[in-house]
N, C-alpha and C. Protein backbone atom coordinates (compact mmCIF):
# COMPACT_ATOMS: atom_id res chain seq x y z
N UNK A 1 52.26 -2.48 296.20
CA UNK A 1 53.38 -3.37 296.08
C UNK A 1 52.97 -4.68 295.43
N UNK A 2 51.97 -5.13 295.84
CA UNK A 2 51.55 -6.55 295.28
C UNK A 2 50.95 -6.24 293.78
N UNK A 3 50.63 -4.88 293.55
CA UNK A 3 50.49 -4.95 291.52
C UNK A 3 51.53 -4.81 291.03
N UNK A 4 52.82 -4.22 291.68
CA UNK A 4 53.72 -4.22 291.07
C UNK A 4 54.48 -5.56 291.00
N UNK A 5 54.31 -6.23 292.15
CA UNK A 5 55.16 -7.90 292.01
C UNK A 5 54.18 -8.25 291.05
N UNK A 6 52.95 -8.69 291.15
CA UNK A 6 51.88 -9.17 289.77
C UNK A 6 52.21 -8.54 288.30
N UNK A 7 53.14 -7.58 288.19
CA UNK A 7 53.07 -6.79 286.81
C UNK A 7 54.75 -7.68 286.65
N UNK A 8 55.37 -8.06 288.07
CA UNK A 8 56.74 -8.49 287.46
C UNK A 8 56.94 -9.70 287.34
N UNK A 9 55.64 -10.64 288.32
CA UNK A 9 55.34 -11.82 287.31
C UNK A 9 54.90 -12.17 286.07
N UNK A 10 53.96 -11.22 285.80
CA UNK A 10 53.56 -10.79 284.36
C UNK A 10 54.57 -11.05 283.71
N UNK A 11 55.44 -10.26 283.52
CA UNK A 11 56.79 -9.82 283.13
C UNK A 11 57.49 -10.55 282.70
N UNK A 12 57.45 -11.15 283.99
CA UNK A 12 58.46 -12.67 283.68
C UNK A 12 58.00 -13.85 282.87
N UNK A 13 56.39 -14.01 283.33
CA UNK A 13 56.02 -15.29 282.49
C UNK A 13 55.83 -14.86 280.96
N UNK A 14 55.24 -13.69 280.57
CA UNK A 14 55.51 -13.64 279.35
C UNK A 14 57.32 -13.11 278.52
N UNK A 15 57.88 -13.28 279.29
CA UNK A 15 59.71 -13.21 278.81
C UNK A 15 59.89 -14.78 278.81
N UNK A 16 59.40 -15.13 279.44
CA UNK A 16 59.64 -17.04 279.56
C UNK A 16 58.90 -17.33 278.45
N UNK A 17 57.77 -17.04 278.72
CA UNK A 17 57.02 -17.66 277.27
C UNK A 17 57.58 -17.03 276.26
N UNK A 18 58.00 -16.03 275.80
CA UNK A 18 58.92 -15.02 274.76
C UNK A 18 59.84 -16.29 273.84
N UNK A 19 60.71 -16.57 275.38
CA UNK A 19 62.00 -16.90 275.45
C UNK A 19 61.78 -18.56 274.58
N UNK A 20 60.46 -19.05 275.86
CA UNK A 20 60.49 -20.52 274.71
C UNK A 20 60.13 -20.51 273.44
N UNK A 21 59.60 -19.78 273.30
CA UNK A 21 59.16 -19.42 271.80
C UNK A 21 60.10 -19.35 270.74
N UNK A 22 61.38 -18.39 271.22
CA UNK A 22 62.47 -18.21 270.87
C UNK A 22 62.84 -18.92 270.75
N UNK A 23 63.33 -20.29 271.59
CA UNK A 23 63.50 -21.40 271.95
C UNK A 23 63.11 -22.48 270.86
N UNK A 24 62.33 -22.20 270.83
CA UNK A 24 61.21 -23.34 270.03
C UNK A 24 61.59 -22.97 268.13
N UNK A 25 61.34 -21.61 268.03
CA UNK A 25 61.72 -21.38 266.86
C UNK A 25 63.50 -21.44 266.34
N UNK A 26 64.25 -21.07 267.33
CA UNK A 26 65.82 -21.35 267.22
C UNK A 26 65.57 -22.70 266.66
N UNK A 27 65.18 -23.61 267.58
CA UNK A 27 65.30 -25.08 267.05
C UNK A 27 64.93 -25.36 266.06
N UNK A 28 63.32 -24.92 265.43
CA UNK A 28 63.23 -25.40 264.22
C UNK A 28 64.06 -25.01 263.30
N UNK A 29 64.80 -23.94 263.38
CA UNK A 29 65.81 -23.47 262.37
C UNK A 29 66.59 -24.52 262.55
N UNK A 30 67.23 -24.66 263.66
CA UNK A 30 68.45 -25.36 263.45
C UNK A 30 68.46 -27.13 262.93
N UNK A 31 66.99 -27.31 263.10
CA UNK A 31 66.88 -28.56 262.87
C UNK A 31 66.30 -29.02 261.42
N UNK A 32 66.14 -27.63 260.80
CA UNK A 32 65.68 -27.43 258.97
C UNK A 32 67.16 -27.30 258.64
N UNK A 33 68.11 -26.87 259.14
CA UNK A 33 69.46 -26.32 259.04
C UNK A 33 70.20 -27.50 258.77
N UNK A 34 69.77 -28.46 259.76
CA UNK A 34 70.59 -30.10 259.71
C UNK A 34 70.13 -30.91 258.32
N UNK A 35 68.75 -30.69 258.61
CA UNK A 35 67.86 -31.48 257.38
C UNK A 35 68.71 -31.38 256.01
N UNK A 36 68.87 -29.69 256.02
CA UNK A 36 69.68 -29.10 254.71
C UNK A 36 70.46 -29.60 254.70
N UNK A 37 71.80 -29.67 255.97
CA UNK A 37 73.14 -29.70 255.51
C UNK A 37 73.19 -31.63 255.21
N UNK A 38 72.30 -32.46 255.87
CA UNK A 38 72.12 -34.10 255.44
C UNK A 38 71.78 -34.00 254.17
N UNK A 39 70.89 -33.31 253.53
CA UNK A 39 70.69 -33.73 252.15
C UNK A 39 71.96 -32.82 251.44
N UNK A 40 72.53 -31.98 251.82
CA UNK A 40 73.81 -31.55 250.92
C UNK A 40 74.72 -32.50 250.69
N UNK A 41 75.46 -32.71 251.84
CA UNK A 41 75.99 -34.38 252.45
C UNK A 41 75.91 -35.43 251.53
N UNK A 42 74.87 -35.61 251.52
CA UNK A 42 74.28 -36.95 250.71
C UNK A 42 74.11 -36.01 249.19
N UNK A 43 74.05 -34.96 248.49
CA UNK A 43 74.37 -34.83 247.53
C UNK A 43 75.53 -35.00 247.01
N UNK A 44 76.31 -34.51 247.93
CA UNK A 44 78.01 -34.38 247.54
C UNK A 44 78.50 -35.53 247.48
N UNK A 45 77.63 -36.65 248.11
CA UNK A 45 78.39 -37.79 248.33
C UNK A 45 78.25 -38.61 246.97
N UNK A 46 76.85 -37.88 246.84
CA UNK A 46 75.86 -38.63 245.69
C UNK A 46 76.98 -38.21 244.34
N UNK A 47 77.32 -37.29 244.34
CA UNK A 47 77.88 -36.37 243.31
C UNK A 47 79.20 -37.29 243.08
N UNK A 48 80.36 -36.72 244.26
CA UNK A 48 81.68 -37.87 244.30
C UNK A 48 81.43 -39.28 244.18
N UNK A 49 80.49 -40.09 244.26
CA UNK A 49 80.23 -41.18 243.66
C UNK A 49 80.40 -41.29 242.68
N UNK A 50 79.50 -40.51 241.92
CA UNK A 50 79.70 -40.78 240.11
C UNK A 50 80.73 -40.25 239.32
N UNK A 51 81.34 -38.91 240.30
CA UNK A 51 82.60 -38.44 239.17
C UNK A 51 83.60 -39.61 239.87
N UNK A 52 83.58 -40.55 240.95
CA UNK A 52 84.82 -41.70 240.88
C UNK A 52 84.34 -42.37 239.83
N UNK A 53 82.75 -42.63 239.74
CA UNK A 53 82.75 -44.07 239.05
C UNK A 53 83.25 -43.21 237.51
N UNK A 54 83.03 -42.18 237.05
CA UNK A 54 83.14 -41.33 236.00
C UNK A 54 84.92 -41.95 235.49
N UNK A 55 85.75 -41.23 236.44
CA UNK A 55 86.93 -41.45 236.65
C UNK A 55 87.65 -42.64 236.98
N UNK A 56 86.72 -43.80 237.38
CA UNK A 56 87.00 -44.81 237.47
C UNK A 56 86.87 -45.31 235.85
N UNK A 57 86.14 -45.28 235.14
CA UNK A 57 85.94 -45.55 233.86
C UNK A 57 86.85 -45.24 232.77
N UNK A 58 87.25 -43.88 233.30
CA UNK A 58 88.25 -43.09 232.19
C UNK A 58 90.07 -43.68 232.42
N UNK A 59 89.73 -44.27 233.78
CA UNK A 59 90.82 -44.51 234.18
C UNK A 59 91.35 -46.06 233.17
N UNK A 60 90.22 -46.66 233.81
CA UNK A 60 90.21 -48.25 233.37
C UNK A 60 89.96 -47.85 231.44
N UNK A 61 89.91 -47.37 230.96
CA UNK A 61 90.13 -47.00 229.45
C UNK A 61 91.71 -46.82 228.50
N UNK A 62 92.57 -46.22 230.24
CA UNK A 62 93.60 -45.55 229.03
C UNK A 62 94.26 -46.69 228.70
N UNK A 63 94.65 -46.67 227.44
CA UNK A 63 95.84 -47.63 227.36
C UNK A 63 97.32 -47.71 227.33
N UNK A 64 97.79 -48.36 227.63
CA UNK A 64 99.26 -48.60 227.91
C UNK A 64 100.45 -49.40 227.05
N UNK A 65 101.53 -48.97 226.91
CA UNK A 65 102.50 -50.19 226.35
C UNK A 65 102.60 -51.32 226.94
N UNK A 66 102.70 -52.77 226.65
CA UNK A 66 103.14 -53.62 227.65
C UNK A 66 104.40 -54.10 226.61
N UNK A 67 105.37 -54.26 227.79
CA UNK A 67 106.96 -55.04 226.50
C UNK A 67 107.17 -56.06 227.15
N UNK A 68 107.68 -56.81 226.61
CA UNK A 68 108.35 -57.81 227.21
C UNK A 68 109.69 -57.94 226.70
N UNK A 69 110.50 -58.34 227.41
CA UNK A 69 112.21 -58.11 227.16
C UNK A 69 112.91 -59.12 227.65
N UNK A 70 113.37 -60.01 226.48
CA UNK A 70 114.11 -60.76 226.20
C UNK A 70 115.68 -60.96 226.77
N UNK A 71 116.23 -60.27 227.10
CA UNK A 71 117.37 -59.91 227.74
C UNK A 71 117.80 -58.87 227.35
N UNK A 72 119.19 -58.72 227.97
CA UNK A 72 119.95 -57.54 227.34
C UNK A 72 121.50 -57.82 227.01
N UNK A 73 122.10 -56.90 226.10
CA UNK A 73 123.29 -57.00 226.01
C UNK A 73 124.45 -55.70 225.48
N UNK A 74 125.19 -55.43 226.25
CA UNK A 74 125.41 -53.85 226.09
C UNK A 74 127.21 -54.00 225.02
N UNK A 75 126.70 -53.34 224.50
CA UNK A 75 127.86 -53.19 223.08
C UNK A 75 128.30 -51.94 222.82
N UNK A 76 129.52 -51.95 221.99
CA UNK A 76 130.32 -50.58 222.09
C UNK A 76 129.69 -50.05 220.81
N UNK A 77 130.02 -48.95 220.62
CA UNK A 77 129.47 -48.08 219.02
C UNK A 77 129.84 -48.69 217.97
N UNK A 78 131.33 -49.38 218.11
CA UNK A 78 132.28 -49.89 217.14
C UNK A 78 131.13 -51.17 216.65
N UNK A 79 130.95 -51.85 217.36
CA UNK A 79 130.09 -52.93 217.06
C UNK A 79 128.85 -52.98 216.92
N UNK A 80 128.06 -52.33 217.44
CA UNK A 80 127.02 -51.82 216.47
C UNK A 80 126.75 -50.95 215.01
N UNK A 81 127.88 -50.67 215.10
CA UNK A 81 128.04 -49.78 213.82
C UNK A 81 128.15 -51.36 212.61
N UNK A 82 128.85 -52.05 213.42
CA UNK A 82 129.48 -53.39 212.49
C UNK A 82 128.18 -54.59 211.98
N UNK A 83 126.94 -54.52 213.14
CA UNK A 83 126.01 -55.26 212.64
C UNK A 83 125.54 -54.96 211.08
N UNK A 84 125.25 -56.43 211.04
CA UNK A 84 124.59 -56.58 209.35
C UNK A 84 123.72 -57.37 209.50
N UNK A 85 122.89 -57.98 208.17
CA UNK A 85 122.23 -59.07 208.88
C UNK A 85 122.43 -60.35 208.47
N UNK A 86 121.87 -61.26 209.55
CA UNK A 86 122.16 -62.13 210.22
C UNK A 86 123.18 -62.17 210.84
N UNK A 87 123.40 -61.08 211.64
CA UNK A 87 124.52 -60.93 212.72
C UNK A 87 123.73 -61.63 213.84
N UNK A 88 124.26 -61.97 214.55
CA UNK A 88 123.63 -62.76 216.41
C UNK A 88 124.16 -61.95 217.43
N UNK A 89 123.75 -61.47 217.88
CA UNK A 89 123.26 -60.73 219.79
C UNK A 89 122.91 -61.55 220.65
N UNK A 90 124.39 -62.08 221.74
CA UNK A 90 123.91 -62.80 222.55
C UNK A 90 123.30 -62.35 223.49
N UNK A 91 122.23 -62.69 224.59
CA UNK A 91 121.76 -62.09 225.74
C UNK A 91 121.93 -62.22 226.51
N UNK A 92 121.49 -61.66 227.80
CA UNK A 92 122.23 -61.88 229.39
C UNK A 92 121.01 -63.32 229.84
N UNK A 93 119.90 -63.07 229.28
CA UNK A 93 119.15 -64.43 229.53
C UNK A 93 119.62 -65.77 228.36
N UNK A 94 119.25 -66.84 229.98
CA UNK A 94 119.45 -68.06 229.69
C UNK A 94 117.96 -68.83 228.94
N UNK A 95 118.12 -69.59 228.28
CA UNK A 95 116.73 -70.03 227.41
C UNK A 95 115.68 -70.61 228.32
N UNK A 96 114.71 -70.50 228.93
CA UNK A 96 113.96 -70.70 229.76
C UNK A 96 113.83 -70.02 230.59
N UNK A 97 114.96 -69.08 230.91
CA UNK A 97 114.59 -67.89 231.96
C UNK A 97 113.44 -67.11 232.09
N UNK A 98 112.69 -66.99 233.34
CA UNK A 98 111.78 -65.98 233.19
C UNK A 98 112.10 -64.33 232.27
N UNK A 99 111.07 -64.27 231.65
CA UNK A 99 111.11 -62.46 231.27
C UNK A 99 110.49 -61.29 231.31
N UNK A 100 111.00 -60.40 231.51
CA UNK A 100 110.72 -58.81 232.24
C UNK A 100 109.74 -58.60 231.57
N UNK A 101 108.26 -58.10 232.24
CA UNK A 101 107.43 -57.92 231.72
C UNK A 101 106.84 -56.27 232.18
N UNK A 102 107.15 -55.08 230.77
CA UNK A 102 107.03 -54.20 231.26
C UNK A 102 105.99 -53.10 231.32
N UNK A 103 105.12 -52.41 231.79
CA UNK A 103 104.03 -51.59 231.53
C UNK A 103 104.58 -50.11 231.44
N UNK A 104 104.43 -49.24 230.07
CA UNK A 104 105.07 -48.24 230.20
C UNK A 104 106.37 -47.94 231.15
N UNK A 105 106.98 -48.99 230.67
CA UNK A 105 108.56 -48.70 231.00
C UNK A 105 108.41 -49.43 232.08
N UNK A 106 107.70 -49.42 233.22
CA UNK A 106 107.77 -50.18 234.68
C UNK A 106 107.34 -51.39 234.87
N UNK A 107 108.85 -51.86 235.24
CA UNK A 107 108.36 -53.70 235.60
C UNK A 107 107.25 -53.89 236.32
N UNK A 108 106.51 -54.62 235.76
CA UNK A 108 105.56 -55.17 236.82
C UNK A 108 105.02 -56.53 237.01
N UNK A 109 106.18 -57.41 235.75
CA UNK A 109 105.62 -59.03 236.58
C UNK A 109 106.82 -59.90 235.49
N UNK A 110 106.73 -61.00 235.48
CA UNK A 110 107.86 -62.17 235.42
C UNK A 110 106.92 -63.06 234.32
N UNK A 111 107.62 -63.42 233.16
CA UNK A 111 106.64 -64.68 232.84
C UNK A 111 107.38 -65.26 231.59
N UNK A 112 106.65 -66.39 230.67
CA UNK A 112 107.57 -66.83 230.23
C UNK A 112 106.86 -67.00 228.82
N UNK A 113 107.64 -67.51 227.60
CA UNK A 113 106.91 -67.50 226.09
C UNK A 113 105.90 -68.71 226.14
N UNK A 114 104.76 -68.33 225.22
CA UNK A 114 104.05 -69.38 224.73
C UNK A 114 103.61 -69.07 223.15
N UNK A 115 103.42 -69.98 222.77
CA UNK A 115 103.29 -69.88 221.27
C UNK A 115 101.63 -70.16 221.59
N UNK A 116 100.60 -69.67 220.65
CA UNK A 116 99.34 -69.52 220.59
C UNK A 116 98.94 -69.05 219.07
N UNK A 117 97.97 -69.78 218.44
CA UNK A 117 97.82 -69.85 217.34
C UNK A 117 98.53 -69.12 216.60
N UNK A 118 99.83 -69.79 216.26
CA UNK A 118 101.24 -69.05 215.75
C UNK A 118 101.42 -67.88 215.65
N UNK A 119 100.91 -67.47 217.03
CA UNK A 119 101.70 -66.03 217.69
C UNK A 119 102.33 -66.40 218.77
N UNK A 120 104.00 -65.14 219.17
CA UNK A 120 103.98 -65.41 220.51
C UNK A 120 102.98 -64.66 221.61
N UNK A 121 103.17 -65.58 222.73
CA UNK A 121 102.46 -64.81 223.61
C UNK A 121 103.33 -65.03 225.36
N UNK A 122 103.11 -64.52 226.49
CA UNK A 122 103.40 -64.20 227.47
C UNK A 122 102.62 -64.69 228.36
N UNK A 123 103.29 -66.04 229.28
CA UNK A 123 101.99 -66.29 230.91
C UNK A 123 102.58 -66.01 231.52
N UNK A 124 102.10 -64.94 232.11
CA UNK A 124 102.28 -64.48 233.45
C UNK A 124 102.89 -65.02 234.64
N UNK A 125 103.63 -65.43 234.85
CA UNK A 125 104.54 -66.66 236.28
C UNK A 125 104.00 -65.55 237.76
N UNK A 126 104.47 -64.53 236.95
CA UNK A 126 104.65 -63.58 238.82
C UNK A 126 104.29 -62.14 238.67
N UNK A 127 103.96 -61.49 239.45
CA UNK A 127 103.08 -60.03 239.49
C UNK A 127 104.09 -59.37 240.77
N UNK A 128 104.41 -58.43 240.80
CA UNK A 128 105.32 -56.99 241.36
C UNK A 128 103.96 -56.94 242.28
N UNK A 129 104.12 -57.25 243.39
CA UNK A 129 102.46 -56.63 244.29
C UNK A 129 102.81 -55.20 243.94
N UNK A 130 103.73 -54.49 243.88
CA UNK A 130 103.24 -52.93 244.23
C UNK A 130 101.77 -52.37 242.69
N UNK A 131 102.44 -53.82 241.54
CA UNK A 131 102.00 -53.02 240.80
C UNK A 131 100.67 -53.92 240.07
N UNK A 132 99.86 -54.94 240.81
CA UNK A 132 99.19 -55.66 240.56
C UNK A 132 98.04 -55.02 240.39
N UNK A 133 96.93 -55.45 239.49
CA UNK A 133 95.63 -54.78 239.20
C UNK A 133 94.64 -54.55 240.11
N UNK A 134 94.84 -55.42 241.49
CA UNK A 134 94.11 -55.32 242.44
C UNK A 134 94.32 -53.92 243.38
N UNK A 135 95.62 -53.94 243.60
CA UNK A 135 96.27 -52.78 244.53
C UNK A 135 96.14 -51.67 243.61
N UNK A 136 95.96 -51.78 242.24
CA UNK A 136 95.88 -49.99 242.18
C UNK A 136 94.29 -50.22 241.57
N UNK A 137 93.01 -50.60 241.38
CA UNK A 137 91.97 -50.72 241.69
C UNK A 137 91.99 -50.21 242.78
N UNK A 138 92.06 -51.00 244.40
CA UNK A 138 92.30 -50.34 245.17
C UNK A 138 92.47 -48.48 245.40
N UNK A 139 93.35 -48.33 245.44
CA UNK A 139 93.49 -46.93 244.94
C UNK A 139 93.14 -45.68 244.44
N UNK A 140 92.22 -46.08 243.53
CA UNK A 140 91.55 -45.22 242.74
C UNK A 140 89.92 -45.02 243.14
């Protein structure tokens, strides 16, 4: 009886020792496993970094219409048909009024004429937050 309990301690301590072993090697897997999936991580991250800054670049490249619009004034066919020139079009703006300043069609700020080495030009008075350079920086 007592070789057989000695054969089932046997038994046991080398299943324990088996087991940590098992133990021991599970872990190093799993902890080469982490190593991997941190440096994937940090590739991908590494990666989406540069296709934003990529895309950040391509973005900040395209170019756009900007208009500015003077007023408006809505006329029948009859009378446009009738312009000649030096005909006059009055506008819905008053002379000093701020004017619509537009980016591909969409308002996005208020401002008023300046003459600059005998061109006109446009200062800026006011910015549309939705559509200011900061907030869609932001964004992207």
């Amino acid at each position: 009886m007592n070789q057989t309990k000695d054969i089932n301690l046997n038994t046991k301590e080398i299943i324990q020792t088996n087991n940590k072993k098992e133990i021991s090697k599970n872990q190093s897997i799993i902890n080469n496993n982490n190593k991997s999936n941190d440096s994937l991580i940090l590739q991908k991250k590494s990666k989406e970094s540069s296709e934003s800054l990529l895309n950040k670049k391509f973005i900040d490249n395209i170019e756009i219409n900007i208009t500015v619009e003077l007023g408006q004034k809505k006329i029948t066919i009859k009378e446009l048909l009738s312009l000649s020139q030096n005909s006059i079009l009055v506008l819905d703006k008053l002379a000093g009024e701020l004017l619509n300043i537009f980016a591909n069609g969409l308002l996005i700020a208020y401002g008023e004429i300046v003459m600059l080495h005998n061109k006109y030009g446009i200062r800026i008075t006011n910015i549309i937050n939705n559509y200011s350079y900061n907030n869609l920086n932001n964004n992207v």
